[in-house]
Protein backbone atom coordinates (compact mmCIF):
# COMPACT_ATOMS: atom_id res chain seq x y z
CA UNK A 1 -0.21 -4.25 -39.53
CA UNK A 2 -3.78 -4.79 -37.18
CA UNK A 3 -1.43 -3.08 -34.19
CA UNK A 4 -0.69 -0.03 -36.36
CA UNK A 5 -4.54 0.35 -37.00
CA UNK A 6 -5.41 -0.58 -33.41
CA UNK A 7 -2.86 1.52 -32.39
CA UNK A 8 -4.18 4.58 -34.59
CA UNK A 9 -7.83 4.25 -34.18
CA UNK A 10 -6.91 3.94 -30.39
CA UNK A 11 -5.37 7.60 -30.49
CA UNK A 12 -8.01 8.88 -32.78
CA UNK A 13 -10.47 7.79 -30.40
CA UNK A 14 -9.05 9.47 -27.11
CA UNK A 15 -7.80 6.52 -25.84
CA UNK A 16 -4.61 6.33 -24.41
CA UNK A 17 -2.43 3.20 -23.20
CA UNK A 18 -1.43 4.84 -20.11
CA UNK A 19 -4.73 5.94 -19.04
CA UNK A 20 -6.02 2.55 -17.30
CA UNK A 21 -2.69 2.56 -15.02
CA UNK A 22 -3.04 6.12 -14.25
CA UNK A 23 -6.72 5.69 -13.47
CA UNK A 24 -5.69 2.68 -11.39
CA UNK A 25 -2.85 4.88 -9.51
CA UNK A 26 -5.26 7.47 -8.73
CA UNK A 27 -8.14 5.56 -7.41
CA UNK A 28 -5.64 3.25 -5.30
CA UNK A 29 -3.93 6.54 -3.25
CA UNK A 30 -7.77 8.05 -2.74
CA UNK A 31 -8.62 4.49 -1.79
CA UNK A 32 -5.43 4.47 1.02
CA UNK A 33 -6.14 8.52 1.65
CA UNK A 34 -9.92 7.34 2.75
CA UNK A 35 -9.02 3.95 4.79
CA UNK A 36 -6.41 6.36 6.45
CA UNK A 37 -8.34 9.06 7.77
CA UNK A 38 -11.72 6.39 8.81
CA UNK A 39 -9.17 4.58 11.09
CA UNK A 40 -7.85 5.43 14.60
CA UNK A 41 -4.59 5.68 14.48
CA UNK A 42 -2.25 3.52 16.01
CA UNK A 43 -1.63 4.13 20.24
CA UNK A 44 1.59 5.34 21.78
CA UNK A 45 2.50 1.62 23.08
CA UNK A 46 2.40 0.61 19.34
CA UNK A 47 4.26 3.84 17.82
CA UNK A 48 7.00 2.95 20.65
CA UNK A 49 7.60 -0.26 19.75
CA UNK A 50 7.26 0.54 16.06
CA UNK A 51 10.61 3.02 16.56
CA UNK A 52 12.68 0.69 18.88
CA UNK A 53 12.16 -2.05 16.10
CA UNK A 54 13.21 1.00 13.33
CA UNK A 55 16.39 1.94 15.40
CA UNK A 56 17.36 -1.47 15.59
CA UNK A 57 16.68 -2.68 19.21
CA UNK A 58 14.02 -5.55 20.24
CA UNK A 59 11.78 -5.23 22.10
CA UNK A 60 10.97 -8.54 24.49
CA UNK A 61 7.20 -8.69 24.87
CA UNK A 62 5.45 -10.33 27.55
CA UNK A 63 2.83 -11.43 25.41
CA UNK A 64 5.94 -13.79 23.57
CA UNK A 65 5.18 -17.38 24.33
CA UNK A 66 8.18 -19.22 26.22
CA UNK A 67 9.74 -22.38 25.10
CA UNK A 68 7.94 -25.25 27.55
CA UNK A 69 9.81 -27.67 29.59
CA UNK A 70 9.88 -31.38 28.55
């Protein structure tokens, strides 16, 4: 019986139960929106090796550390 009246005054009163998670949604997309457009975006090195890892094919870096002899 306290929910119902919790749950009434809580509508009376404007207040939603939704409205935290939307306010949460919201501010975390203008958040990513902001960080986005203050970085650099990524160079053409990257973006190339980002696709050839999406289509499926490795890449071998030279910057991969080999195994070293005993």
């Amino acid at each position: 019986m306290a929910v119902d009246h919790t749950v009434i005054v809580a509508c009376l009163a404007g207040v939603l139960a939704h409205e935290p998670v939307l306010y949460g949604l919201l501010s975390s997309l203008a958040a990513c929106i902001a960080v986005s457009l203050m970085t650099r975006p990524a160079g053409a090195a990257v973006l190339a090796a980002w696709r050839e890892r999406l289509a499926g094919r490795a890449l071998e870096l030279a910057s991969e550390p080999t195994p070293a002899r005993q």
